[in-house]
N, C-alpha and C. Protein backbone atom coordinates (compact mmCIF):
# COMPACT_ATOMS: atom_id res chain seq x y z
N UNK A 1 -46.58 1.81 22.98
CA UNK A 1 -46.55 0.54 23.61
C UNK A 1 -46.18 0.63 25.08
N UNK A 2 -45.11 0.60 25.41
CA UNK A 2 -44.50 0.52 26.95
C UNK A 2 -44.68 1.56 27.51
N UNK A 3 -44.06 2.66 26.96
CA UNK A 3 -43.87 3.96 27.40
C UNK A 3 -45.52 4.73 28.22
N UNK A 4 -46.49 4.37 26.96
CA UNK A 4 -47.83 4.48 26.80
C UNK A 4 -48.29 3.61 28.30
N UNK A 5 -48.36 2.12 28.49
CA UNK A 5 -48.48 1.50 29.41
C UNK A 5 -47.73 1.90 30.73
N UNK A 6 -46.52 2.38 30.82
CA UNK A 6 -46.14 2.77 32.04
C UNK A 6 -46.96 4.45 32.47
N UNK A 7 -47.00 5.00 31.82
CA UNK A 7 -47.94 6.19 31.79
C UNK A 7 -49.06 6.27 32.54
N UNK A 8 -49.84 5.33 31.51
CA UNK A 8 -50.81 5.16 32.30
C UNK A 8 -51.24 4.21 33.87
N UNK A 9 -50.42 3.36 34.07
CA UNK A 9 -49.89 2.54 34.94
C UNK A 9 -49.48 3.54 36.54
N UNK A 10 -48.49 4.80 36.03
CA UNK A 10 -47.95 5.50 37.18
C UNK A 10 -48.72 6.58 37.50
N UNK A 11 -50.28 6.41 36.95
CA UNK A 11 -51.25 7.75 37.12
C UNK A 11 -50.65 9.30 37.53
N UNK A 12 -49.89 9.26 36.21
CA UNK A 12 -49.41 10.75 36.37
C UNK A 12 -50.28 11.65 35.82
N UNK A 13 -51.81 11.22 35.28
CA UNK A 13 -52.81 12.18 34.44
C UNK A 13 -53.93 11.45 34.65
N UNK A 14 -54.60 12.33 34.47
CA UNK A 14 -56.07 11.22 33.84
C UNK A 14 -56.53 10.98 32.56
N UNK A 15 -56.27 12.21 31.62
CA UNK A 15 -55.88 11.79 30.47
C UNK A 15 -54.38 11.46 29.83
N UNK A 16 -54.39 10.87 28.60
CA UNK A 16 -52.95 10.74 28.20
C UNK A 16 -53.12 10.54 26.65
N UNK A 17 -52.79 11.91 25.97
CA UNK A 17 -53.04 12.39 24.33
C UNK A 17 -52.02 10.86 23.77
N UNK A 18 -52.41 10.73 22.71
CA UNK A 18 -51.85 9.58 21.80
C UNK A 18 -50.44 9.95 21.62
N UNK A 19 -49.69 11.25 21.60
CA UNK A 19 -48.61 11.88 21.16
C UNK A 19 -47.64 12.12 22.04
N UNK A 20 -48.52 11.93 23.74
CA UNK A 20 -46.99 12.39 24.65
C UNK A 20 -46.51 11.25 24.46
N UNK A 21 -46.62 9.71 24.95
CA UNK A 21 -45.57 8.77 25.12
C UNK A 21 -44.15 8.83 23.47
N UNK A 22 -44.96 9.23 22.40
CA UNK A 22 -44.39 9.45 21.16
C UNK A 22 -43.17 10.57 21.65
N UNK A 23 -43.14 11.38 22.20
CA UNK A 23 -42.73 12.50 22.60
C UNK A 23 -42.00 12.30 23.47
N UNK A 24 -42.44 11.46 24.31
CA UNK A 24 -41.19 11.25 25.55
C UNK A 24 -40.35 10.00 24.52
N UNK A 25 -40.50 9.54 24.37
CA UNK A 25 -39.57 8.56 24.20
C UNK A 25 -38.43 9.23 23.00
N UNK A 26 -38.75 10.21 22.19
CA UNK A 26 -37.92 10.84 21.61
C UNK A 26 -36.73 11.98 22.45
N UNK A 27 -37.34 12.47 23.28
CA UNK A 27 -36.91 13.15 24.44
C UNK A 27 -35.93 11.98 25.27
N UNK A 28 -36.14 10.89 26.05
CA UNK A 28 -35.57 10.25 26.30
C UNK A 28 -34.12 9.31 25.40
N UNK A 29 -34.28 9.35 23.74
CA UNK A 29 -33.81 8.54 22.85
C UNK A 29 -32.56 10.03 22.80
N UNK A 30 -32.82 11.83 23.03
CA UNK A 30 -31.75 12.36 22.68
C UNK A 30 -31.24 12.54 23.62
N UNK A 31 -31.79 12.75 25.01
CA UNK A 31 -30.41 12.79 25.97
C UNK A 31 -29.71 11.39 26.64
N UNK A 32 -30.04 9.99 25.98
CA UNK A 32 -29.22 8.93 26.05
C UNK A 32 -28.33 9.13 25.02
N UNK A 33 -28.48 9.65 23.78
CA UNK A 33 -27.52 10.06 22.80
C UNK A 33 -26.44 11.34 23.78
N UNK A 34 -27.12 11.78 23.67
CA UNK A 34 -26.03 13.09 24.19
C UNK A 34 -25.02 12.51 25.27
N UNK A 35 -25.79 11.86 26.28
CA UNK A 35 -24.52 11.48 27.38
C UNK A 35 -24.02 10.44 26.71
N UNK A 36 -23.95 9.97 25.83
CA UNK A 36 -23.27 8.54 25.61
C UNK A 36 -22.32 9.28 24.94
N UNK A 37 -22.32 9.93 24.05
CA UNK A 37 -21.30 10.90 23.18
C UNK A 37 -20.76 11.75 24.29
N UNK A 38 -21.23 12.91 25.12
CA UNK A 38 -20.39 12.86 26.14
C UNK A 38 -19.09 12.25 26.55
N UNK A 39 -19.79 10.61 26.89
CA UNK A 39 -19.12 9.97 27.36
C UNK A 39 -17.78 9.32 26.62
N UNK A 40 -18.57 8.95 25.63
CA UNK A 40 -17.61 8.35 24.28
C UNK A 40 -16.08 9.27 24.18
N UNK A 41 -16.11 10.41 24.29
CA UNK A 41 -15.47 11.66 23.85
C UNK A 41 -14.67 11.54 25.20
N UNK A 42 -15.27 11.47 26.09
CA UNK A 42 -14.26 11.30 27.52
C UNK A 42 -13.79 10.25 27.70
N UNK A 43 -14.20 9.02 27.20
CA UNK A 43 -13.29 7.92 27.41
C UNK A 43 -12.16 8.03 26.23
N UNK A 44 -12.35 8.53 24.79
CA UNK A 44 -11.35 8.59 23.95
C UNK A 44 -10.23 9.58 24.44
N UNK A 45 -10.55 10.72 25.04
CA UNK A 45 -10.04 11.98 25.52
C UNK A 45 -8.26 10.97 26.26
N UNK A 46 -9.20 10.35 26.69
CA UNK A 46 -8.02 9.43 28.34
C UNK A 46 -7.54 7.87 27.23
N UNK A 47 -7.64 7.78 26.46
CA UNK A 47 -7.13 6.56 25.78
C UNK A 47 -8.54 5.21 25.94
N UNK A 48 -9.30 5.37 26.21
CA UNK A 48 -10.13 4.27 26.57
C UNK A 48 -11.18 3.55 25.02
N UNK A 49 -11.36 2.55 25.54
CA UNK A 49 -12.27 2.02 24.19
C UNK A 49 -13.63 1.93 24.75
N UNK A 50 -13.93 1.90 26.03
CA UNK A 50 -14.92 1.38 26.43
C UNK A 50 -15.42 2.82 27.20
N UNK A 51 -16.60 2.84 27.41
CA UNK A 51 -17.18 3.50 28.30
C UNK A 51 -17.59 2.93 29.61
N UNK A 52 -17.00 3.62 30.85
CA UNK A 52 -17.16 2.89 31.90
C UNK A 52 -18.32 3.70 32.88
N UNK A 53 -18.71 3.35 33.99
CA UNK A 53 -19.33 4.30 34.94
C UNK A 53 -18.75 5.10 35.58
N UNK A 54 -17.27 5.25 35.70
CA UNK A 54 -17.03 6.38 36.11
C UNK A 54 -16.94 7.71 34.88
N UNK A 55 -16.88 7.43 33.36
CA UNK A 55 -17.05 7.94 32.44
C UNK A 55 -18.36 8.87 32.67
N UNK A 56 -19.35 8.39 32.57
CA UNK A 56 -20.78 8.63 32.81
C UNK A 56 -21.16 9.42 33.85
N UNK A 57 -20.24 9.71 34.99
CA UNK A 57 -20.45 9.98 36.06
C UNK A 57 -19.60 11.54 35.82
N UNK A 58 -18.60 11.26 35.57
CA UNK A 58 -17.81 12.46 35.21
C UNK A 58 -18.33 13.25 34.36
N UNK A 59 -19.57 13.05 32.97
CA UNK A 59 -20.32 13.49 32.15
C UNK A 59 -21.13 14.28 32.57
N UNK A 60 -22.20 13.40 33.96
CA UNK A 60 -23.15 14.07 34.12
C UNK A 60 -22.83 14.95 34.86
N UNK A 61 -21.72 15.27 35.59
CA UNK A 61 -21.44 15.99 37.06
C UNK A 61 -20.67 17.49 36.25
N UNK A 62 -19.98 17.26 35.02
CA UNK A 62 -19.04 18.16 34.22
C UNK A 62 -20.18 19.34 33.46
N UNK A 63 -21.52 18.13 33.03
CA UNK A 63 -22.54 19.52 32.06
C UNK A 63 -23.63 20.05 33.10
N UNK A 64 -24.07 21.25 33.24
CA UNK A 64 -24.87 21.52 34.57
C UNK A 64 -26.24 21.18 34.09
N UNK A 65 -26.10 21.40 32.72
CA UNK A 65 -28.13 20.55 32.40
C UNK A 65 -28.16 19.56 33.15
N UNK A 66 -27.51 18.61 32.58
CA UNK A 66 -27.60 17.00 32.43
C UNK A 66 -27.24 17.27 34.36
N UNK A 67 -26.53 17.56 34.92
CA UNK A 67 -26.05 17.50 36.34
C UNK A 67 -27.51 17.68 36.79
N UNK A 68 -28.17 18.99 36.85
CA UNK A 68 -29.15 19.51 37.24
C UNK A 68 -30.58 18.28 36.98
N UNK A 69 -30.58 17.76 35.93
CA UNK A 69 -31.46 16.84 36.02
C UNK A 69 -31.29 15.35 36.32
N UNK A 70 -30.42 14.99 36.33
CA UNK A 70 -29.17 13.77 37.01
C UNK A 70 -28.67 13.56 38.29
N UNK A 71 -29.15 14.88 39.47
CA UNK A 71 -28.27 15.05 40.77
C UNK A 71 -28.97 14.32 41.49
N UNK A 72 -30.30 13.21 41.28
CA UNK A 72 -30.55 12.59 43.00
C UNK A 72 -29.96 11.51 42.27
N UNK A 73 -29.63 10.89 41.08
CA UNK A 73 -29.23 9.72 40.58
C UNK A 73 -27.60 8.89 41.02
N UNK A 74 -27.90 7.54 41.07
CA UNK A 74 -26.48 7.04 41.71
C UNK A 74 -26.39 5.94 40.50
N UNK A 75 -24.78 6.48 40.23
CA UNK A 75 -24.54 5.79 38.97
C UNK A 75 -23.59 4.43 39.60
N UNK A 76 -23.80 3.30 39.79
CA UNK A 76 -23.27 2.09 40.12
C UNK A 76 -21.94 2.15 39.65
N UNK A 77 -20.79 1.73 40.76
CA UNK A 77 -19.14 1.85 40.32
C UNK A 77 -19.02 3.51 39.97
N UNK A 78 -19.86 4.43 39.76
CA UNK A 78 -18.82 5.48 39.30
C UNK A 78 -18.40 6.22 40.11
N UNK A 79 -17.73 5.64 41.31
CA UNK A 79 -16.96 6.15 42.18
C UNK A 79 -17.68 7.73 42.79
């Protein structure tokens, strides 16, 4: 649906197999899991209930994957 429509929308191909947008969006669905747990784990770490943006920020900057593919990004409030 979306994923598929933005795809083709941001002419990153000229073709586009039925299976990548399927594919990205699974790709996208585990590293929002991963940093959120990350994060989860660092806000419990410090007493917190909530996950904040400086949480998130401290996540991505602490793992060098997630850093490495995260470094032109500006996370709003996370200091």
């Amino acid at each position: 649906g979306r994923i598929h429509r933005f795809l083709k929308q941001g002419n990153y191909c000229r073709r586009l197999g039925s299976g990548a947008p399927v594919f990205l969006a699974a790709v996208l669905q585990y590293l929002t899991v991963e940093v959120l747990e990350l994060a989860g784990d660092a806000a419990r770490k410090i007493g917190q209930r909530r996950i904040t943006p400086r949480d998130l920020k401290m996540v991505t900057e602490a793992d060098a994957e997630i850093n490495k593919l995260l470094r032109d990004v500006t996370i709003p409030g996370g200091g």
